[in-house]
C-alpha atoms as a PDB file:
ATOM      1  CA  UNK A   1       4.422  -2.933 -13.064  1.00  0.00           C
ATOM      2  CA  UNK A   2       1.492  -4.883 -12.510  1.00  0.00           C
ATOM      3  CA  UNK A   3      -0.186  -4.732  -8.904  1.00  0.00           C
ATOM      4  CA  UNK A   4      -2.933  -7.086  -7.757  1.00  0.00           C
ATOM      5  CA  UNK A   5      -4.635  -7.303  -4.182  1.00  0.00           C
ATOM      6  CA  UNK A   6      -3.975 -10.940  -3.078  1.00  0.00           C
ATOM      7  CA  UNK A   7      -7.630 -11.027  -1.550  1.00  0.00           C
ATOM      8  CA  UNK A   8     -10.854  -9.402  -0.860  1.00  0.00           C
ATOM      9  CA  UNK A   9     -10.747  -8.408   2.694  1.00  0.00           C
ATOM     10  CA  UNK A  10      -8.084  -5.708   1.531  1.00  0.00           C
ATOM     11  CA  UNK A  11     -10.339  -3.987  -0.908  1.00  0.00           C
ATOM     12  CA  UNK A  12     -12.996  -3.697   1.816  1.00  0.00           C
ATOM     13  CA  UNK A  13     -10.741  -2.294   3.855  1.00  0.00           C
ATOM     14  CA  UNK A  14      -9.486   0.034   1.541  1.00  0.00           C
ATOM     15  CA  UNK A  15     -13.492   0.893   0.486  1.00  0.00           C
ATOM     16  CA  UNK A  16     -14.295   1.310   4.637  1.00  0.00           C
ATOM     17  CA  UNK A  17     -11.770   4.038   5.035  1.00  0.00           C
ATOM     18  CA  UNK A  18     -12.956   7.964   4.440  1.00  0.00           C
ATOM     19  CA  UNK A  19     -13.102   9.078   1.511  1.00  0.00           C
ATOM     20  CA  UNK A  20     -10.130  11.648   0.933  1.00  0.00           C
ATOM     21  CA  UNK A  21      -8.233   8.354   2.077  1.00  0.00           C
ATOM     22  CA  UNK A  22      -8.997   5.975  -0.421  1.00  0.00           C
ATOM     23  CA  UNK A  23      -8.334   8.567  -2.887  1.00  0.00           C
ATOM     24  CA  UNK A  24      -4.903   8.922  -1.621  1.00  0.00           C
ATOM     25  CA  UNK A  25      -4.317   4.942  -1.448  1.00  0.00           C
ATOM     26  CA  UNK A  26      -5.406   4.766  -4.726  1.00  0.00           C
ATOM     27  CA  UNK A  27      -2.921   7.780  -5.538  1.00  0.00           C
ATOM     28  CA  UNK A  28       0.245   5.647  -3.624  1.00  0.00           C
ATOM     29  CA  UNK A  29      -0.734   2.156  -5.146  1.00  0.00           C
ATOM     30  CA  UNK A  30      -0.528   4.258  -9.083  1.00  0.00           C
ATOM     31  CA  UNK A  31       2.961   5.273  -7.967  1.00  0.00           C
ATOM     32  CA  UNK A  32       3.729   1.521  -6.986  1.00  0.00           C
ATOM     33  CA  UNK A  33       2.581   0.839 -10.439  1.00  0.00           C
ATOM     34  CA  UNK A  34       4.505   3.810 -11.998  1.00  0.00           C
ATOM     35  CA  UNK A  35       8.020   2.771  -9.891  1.00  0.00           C
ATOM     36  CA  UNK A  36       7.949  -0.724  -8.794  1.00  0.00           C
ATOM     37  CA  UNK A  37      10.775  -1.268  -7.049  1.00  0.00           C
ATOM     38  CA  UNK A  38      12.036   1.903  -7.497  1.00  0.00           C
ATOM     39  CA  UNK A  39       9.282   3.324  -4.967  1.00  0.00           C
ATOM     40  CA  UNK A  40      11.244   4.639  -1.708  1.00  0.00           C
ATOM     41  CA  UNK A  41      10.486   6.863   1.163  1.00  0.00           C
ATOM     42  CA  UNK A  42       8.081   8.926   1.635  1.00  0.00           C
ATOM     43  CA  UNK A  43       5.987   6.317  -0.101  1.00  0.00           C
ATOM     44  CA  UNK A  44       7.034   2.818   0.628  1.00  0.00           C
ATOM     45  CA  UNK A  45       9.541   1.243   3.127  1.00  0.00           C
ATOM     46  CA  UNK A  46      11.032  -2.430   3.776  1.00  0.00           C
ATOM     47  CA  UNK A  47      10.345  -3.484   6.778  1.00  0.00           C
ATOM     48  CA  UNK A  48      12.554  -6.752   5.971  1.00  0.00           C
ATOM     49  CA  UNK A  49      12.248  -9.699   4.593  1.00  0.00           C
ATOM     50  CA  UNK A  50      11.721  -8.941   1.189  1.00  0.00           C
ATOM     51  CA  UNK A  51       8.210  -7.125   2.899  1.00  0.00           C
ATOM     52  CA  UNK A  52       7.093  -3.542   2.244  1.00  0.00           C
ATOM     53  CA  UNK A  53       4.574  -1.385   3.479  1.00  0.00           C
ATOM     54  CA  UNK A  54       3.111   1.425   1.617  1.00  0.00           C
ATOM     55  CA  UNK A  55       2.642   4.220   3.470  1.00  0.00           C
ATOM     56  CA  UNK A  56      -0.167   7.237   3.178  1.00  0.00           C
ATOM     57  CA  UNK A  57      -0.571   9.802   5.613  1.00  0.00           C
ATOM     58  CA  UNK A  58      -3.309  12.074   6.605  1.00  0.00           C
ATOM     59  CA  UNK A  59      -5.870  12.416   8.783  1.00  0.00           C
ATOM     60  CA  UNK A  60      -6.074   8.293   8.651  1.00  0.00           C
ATOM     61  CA  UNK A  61      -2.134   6.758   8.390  1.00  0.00           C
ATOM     62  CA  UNK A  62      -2.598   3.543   6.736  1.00  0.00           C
ATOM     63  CA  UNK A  63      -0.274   1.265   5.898  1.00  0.00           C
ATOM     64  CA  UNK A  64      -0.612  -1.833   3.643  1.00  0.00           C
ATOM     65  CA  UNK A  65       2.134  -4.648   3.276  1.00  0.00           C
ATOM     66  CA  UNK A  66       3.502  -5.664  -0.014  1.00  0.00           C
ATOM     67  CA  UNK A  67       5.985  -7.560  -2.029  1.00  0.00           C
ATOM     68  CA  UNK A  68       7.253  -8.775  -5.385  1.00  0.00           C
ATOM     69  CA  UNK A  69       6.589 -11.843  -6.279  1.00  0.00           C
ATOM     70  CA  UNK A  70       7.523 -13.045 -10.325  1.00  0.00           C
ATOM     71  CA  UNK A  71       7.004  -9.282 -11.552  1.00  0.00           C
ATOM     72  CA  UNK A  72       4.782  -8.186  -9.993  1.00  0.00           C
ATOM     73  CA  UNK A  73       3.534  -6.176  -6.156  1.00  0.00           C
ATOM     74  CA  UNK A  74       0.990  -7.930  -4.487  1.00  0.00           C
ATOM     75  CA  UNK A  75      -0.634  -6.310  -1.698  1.00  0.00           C
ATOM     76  CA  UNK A  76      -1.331  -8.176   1.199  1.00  0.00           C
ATOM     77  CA  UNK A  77      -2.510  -6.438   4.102  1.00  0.00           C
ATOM     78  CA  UNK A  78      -3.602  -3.344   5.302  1.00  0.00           C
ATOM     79  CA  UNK A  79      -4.339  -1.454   8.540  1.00  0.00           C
ATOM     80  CA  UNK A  80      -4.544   2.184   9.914  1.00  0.00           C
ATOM     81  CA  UNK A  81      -1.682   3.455  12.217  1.00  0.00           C
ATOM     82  CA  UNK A  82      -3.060   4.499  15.621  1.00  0.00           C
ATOM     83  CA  UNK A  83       0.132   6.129  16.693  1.00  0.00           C
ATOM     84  CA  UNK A  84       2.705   8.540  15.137  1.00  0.00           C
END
């Protein structure tokens, strides 16, 4: 499945985080690639709507929002989780 960032102020945010992080957004957008919709917990959630976050955890917890539009994920926004 084809992923695309909808805009640029998510890749800098993905490039600003540490390093050990990007490598494991990176990691958990190739499995969105890999599984599409077929992408489930620990990984990726709904959080309704037909929205999605993906989520990575470590010593950062990021999340970035999602969805399918005409075959496709596009990622829309991302953040890091301050609380657990």
């Amino acid at each position: 499945m084809n992923v695309r960032l909808l805009d640029a102020v998510l890749e800098e945010f993905i490039q600003s985080l540490e390093s050990g992080t990007i490598a494991k957004v990176l990691r958990t957008i190739d499995l969105l690639e890999i599984f599409g919709h077929r992408l489930g917990m620990p990984h990726s959630k709904s959080v309704g709507g037909g929205l999605l976050e993906l989520r990575i955890r470590g010593v950062q917890d990021v999340r970035i929002f999602y969805a399918f539009k005409s075959g496709e994920a596009l990622l829309l926004h991302g953040y890091i989780k301050k609380s657990r």
